[in-house]
C-alpha atoms as a PDB file:
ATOM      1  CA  UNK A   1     -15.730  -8.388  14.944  1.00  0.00           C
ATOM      2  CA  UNK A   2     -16.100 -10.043  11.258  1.00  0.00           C
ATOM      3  CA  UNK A   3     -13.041 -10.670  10.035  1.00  0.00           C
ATOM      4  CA  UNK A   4     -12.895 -11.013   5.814  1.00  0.00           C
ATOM      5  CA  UNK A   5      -9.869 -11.916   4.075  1.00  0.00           C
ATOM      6  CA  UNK A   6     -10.523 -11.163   0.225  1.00  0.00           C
ATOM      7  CA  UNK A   7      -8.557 -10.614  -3.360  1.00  0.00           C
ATOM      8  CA  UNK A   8      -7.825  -8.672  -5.847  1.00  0.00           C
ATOM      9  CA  UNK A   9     -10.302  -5.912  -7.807  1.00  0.00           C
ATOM     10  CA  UNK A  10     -13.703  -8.475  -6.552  1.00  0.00           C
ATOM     11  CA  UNK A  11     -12.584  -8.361  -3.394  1.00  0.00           C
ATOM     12  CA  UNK A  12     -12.357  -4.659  -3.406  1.00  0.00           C
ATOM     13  CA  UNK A  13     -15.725  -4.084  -4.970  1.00  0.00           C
ATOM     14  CA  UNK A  14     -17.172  -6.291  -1.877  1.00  0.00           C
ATOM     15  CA  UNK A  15     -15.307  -5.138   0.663  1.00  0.00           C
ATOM     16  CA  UNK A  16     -17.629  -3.454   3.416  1.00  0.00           C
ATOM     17  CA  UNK A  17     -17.322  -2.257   6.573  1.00  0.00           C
ATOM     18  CA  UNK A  18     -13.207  -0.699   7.262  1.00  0.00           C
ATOM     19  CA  UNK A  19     -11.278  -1.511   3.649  1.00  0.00           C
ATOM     20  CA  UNK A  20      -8.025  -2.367   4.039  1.00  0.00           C
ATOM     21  CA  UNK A  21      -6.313  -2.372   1.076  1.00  0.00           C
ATOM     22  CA  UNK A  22      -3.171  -4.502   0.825  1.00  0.00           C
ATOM     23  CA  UNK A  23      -0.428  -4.162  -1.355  1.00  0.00           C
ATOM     24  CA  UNK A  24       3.334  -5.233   0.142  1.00  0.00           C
ATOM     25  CA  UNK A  25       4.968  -5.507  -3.080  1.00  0.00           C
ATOM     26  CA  UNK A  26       5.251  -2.039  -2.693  1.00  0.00           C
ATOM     27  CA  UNK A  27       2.602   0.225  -3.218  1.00  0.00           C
ATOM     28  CA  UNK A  28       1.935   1.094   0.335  1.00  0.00           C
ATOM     29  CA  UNK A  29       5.220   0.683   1.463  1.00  0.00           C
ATOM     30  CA  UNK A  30       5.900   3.850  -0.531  1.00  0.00           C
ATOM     31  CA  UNK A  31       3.114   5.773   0.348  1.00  0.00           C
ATOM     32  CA  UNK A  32       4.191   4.762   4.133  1.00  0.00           C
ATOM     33  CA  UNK A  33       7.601   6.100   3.211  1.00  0.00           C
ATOM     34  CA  UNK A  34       6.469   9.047   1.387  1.00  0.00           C
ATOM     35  CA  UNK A  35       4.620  10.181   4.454  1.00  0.00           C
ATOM     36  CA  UNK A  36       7.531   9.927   6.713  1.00  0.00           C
ATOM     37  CA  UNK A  37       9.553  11.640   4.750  1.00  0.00           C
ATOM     38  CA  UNK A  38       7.332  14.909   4.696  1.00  0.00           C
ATOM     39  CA  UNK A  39       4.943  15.102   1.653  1.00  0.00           C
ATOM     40  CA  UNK A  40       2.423  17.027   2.675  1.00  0.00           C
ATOM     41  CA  UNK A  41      -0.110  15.563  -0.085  1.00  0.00           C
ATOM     42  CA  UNK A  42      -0.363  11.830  -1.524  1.00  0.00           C
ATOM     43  CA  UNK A  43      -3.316  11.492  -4.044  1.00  0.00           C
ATOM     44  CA  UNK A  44      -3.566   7.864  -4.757  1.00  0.00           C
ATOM     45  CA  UNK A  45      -5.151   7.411  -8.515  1.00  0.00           C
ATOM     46  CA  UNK A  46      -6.031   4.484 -10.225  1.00  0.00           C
ATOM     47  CA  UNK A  47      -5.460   5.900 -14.219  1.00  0.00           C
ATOM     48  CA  UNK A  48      -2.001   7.091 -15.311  1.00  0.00           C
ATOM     49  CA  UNK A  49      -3.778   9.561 -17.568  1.00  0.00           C
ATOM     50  CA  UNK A  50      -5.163  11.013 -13.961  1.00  0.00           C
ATOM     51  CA  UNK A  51      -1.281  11.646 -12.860  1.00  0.00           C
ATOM     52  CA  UNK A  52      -0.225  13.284 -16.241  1.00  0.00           C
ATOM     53  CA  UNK A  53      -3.455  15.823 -15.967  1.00  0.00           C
ATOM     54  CA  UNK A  54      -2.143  16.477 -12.483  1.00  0.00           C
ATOM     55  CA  UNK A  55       1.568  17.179 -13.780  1.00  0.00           C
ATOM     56  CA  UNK A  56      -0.291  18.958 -16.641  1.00  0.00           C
ATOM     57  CA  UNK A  57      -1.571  21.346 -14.149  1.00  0.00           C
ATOM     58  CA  UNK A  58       0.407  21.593 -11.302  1.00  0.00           C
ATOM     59  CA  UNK A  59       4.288  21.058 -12.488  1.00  0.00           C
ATOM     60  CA  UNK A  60       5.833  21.010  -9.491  1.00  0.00           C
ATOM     61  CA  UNK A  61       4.032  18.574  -8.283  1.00  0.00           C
ATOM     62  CA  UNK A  62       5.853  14.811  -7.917  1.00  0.00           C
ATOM     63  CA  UNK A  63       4.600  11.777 -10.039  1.00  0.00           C
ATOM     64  CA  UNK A  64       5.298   8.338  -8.403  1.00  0.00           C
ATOM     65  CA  UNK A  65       4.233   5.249 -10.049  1.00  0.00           C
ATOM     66  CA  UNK A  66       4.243   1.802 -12.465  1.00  0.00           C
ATOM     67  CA  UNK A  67       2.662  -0.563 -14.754  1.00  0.00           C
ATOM     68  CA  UNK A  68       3.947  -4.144 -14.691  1.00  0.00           C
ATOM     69  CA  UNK A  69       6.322  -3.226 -12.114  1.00  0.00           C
ATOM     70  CA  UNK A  70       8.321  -0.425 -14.374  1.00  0.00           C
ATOM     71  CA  UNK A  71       8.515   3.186 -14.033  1.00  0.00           C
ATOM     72  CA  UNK A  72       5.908   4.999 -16.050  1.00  0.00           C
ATOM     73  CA  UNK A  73       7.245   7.394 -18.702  1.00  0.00           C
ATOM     74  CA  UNK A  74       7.620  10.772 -17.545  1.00  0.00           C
ATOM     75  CA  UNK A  75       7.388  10.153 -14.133  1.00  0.00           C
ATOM     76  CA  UNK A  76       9.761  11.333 -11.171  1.00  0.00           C
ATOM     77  CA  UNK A  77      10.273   8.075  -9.730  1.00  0.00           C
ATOM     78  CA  UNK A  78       9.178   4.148  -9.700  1.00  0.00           C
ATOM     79  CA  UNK A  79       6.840   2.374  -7.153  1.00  0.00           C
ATOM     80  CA  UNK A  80      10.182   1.901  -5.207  1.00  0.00           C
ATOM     81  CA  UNK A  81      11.052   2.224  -1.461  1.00  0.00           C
ATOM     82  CA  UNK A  82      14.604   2.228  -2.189  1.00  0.00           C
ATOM     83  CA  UNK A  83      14.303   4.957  -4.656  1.00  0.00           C
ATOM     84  CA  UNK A  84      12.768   7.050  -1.902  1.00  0.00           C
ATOM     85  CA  UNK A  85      13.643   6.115   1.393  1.00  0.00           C
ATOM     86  CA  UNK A  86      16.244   9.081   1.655  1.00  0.00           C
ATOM     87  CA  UNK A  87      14.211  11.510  -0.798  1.00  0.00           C
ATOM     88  CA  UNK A  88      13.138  14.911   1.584  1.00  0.00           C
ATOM     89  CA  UNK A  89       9.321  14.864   0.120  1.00  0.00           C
ATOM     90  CA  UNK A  90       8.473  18.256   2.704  1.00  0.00           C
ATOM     91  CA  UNK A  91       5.594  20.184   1.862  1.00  0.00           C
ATOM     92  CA  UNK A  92       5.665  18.022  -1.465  1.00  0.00           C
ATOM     93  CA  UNK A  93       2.253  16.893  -3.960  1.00  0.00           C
ATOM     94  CA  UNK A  94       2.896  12.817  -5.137  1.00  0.00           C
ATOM     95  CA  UNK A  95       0.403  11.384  -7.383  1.00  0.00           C
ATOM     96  CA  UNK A  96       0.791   7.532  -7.240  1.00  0.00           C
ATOM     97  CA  UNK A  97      -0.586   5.199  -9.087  1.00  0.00           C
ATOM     98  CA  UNK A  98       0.125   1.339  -8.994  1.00  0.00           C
ATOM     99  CA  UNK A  99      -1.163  -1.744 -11.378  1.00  0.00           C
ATOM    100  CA  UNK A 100      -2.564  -3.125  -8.002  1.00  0.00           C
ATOM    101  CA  UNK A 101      -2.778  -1.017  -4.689  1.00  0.00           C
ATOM    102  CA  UNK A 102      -3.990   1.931  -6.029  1.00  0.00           C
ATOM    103  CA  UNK A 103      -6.866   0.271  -8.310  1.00  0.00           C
ATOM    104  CA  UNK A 104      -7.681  -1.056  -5.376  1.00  0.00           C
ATOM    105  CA  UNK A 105      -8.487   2.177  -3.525  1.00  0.00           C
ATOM    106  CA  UNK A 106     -10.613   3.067  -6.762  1.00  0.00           C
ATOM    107  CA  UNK A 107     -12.850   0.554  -6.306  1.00  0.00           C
ATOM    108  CA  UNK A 108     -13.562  -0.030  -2.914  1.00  0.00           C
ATOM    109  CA  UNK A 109     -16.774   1.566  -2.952  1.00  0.00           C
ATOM    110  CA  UNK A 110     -18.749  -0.356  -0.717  1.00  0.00           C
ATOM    111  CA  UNK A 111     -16.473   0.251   2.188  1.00  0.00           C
ATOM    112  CA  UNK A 112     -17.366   2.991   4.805  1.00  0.00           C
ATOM    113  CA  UNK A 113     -13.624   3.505   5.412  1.00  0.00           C
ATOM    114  CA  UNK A 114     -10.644   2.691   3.563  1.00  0.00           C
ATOM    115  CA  UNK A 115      -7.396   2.328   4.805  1.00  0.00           C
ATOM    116  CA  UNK A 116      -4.194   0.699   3.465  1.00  0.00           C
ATOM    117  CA  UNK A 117      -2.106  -1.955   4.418  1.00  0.00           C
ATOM    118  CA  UNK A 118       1.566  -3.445   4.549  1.00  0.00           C
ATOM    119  CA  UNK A 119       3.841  -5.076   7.146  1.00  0.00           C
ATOM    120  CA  UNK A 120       5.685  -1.985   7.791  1.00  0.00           C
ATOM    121  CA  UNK A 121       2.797  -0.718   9.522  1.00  0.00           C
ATOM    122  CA  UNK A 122       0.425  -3.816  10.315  1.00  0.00           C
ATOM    123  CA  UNK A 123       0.937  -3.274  14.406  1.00  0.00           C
ATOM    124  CA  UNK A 124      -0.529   0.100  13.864  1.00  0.00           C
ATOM    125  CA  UNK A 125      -2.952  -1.246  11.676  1.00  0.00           C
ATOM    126  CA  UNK A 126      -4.372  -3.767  14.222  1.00  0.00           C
ATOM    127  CA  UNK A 127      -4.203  -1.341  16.987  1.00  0.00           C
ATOM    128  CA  UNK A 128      -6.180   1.392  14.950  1.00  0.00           C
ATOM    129  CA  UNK A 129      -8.967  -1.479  14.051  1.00  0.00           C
ATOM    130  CA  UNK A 130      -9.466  -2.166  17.649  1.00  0.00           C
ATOM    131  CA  UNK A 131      -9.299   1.495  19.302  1.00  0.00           C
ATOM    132  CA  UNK A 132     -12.027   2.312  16.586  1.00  0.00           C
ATOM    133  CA  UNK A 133     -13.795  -1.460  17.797  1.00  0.00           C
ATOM    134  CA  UNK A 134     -14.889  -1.399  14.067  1.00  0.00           C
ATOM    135  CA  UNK A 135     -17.952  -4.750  13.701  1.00  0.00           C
ATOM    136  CA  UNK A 136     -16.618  -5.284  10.216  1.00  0.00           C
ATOM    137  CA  UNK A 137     -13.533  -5.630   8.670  1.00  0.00           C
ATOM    138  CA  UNK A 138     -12.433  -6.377   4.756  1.00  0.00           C
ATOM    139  CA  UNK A 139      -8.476  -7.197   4.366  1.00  0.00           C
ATOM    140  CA  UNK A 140      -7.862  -7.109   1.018  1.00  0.00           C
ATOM    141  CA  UNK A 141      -5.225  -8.396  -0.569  1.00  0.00           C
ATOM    142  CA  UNK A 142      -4.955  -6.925  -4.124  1.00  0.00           C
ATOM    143  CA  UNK A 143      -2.123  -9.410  -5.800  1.00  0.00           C
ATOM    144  CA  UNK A 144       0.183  -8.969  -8.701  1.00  0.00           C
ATOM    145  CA  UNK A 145      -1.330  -6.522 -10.930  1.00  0.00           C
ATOM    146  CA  UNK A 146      -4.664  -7.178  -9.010  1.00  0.00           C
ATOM    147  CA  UNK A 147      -5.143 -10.096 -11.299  1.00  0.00           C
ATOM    148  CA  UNK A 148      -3.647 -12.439  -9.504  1.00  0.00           C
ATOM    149  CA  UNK A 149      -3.459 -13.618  -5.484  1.00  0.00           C
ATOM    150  CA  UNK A 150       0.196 -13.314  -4.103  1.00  0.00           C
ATOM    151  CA  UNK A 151       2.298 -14.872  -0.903  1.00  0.00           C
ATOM    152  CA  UNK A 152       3.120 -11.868   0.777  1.00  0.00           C
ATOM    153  CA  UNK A 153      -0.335  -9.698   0.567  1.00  0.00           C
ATOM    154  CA  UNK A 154      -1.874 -13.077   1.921  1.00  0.00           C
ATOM    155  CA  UNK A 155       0.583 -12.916   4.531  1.00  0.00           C
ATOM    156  CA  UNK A 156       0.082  -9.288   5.717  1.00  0.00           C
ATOM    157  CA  UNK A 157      -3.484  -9.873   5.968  1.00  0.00           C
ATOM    158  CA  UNK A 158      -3.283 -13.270   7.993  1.00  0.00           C
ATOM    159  CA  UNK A 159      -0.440 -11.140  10.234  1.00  0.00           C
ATOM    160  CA  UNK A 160      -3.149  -8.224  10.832  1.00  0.00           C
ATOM    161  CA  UNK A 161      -5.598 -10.956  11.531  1.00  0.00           C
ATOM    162  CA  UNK A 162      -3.472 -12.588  13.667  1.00  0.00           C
ATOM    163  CA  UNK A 163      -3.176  -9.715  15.648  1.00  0.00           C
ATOM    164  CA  UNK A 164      -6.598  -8.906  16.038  1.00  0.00           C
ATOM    165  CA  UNK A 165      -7.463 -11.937  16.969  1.00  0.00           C
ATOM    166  CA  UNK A 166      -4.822 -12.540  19.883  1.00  0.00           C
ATOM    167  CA  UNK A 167      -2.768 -15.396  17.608  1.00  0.00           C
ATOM    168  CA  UNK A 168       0.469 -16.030  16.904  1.00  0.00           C
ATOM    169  CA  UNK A 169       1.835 -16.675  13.575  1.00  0.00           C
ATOM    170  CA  UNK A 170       5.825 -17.335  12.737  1.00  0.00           C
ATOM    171  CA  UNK A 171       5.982 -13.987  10.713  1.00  0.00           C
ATOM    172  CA  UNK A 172       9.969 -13.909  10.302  1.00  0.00           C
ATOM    173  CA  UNK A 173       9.864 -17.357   9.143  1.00  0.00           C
ATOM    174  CA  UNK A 174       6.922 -16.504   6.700  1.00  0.00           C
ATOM    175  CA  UNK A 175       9.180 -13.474   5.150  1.00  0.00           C
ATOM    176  CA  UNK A 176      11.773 -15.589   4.974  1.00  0.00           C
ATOM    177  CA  UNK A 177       9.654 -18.110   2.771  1.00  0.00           C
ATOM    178  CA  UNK A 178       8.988 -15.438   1.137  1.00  0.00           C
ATOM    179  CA  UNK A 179      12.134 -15.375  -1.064  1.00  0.00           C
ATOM    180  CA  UNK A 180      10.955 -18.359  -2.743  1.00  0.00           C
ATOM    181  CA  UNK A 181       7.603 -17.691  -3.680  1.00  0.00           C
ATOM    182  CA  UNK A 182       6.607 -14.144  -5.057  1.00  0.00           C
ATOM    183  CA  UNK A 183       9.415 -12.114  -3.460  1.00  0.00           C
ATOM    184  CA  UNK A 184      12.320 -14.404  -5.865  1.00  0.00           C
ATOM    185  CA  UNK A 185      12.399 -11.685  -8.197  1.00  0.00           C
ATOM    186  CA  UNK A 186      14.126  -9.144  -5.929  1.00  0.00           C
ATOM    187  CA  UNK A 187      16.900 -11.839  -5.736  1.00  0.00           C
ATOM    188  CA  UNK A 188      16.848 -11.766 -10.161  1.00  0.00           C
ATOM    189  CA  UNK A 189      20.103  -9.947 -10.829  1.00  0.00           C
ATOM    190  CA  UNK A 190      19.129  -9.686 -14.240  1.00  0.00           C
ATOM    191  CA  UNK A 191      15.297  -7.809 -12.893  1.00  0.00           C
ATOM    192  CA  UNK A 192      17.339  -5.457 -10.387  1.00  0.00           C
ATOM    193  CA  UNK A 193      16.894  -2.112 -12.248  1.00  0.00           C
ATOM    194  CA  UNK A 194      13.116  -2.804 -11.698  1.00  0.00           C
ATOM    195  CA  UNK A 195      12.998  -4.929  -8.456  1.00  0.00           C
ATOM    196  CA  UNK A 196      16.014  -3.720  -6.217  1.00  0.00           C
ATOM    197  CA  UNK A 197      16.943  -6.732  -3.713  1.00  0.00           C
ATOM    198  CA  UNK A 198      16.298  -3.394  -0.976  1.00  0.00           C
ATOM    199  CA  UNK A 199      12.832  -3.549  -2.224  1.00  0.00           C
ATOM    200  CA  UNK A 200      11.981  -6.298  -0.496  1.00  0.00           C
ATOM    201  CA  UNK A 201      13.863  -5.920   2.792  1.00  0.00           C
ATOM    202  CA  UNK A 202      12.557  -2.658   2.847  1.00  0.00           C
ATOM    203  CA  UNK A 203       8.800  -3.947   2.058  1.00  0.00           C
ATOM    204  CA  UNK A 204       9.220  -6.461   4.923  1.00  0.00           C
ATOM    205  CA  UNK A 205      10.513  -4.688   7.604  1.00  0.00           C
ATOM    206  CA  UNK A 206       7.595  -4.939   9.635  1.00  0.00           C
ATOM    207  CA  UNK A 207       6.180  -2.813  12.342  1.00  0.00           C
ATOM    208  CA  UNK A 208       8.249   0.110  11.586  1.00  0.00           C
ATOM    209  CA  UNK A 209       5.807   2.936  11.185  1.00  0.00           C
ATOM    210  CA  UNK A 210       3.281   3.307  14.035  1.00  0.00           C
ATOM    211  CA  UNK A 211       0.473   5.623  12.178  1.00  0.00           C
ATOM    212  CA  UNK A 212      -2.057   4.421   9.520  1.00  0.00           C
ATOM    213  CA  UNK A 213      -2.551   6.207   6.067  1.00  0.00           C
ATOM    214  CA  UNK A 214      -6.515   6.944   6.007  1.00  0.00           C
ATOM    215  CA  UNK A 215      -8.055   7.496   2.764  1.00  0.00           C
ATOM    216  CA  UNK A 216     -10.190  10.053   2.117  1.00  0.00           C
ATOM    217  CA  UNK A 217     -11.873  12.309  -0.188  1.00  0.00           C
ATOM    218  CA  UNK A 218      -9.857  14.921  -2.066  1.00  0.00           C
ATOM    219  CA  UNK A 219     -11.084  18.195  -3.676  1.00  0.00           C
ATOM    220  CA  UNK A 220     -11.357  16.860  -6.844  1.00  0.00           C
ATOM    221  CA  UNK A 221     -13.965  14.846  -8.195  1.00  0.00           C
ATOM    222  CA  UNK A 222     -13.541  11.395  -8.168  1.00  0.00           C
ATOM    223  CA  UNK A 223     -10.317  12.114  -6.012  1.00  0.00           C
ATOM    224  CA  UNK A 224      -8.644  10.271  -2.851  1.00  0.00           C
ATOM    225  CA  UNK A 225      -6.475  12.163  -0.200  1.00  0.00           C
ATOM    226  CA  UNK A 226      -3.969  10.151   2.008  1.00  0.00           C
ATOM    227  CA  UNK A 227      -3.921  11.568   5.659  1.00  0.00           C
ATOM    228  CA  UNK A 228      -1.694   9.576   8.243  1.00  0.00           C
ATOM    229  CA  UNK A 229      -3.166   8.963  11.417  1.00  0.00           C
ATOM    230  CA  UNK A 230      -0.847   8.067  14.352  1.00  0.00           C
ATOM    231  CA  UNK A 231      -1.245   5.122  16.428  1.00  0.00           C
ATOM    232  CA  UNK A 232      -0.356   4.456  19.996  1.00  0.00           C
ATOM    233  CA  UNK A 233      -0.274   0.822  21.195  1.00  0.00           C
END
């Protein structure tokens, strides 16, 4: 198996093979929640303007998403875990779109599967790479706002690598670090109305989830479906 650790929108555009697409800090956290919790449909989008047609069209349908971290206008909730964690989303639509995660799923072209990726389902992640004994694999770590490389989407992909490869890594030491490197802001009581300190103990609570959210093609043009795939391992 070929292993390939890369970053940000590049490292989408190259990624080959199985794509996953990494974003802790939280777009896939949510979308992990949001599929536990029942919604029956998660279209991830990279445009906002893509989520207000949506609304436009289908009104009952739930719009989930930020730029820069912040809420979008008009939308039903942020790119929270905490905001959702105890939301019923049954037999809901969510449109979600990210500054990171998301764009990354919109440009991973190349790849002949796309999956995403966070530590609250990593395990599953690993075991669903090696049940499908895949030759090629692209971890990619999409960063803060996809611009720029960050501590803990490095440190989900080294974690699923770790795993794949039968090595060990000190993962709740590495979370822990965590809290002084890109994960300080959830500790920012003056940033807490836009990163929660739940946030991040929610984002890092790994292993939790044992199914993997495939991505796939939606009836829409130029559309992507979420459909979670359980795992046993």
């Amino acid at each position: 198996m070929n292993i390939k650790i890369l970053n940000l929108l590049e490292g989408a555009k190259e990624a080959t093979g199985l794509a996953v697409i990494i974003d802790v800090f939280r777009a896939f956290t949510v979308e992990a929640y949001l599929i536990h919790n029942g919604a029956d449909r998660v279209f991830p989008v990279g445009e906002k303007e893509i989520a207000y047609e949506y609304k436009r069209q289908d009104p009952d349908c739930i719009l989930i998403g930020e730029r820069h971290g912040r809420i979008l206008p008009g939308f039903d909730y942020g790119n929270s875990p905490s905001q959702i964690k105890n939301v019923d989303f049954t037999g809901k639509t969510v449109i979600h779109t990210t500054s990171a995660g998301t764009q990354g799923i919109a440009n991973a072209a190349k790849a002949e599967e796309i999956i995403t990726g966070s530590l609250v389902n990593a395990r599953a992640i690993a075991a669903y790479i090696k049940q499908r004994d895949f030759r090629e694999v692209s971890l990619v770590c999409m960063g803060l706002d996809a611009k720029v490389p960050i501590e803990e989407d490095t440190l989900c992909a080294v974690y699923i690598k770790s795993l794949l490869e039968g090595t060990q890594i000190d993962l709740p030491a590495e979370i822990e670090n965590l809290k002084a490197t890109s994960g300080k802001k959830f500790f920012d009581e003056a940033l807490q109305d836009v990163f929660p300190k739940e946030d991040f103990h929610l984002s890092t609570e790994a292993d939790i989830f044992p199914f993997v959210l495939k991505v796939e093609t939606g009836e829409r043009e130029n559309c992507k479906l979420i459909r979670k795939i359980d795992v046993t391992y």
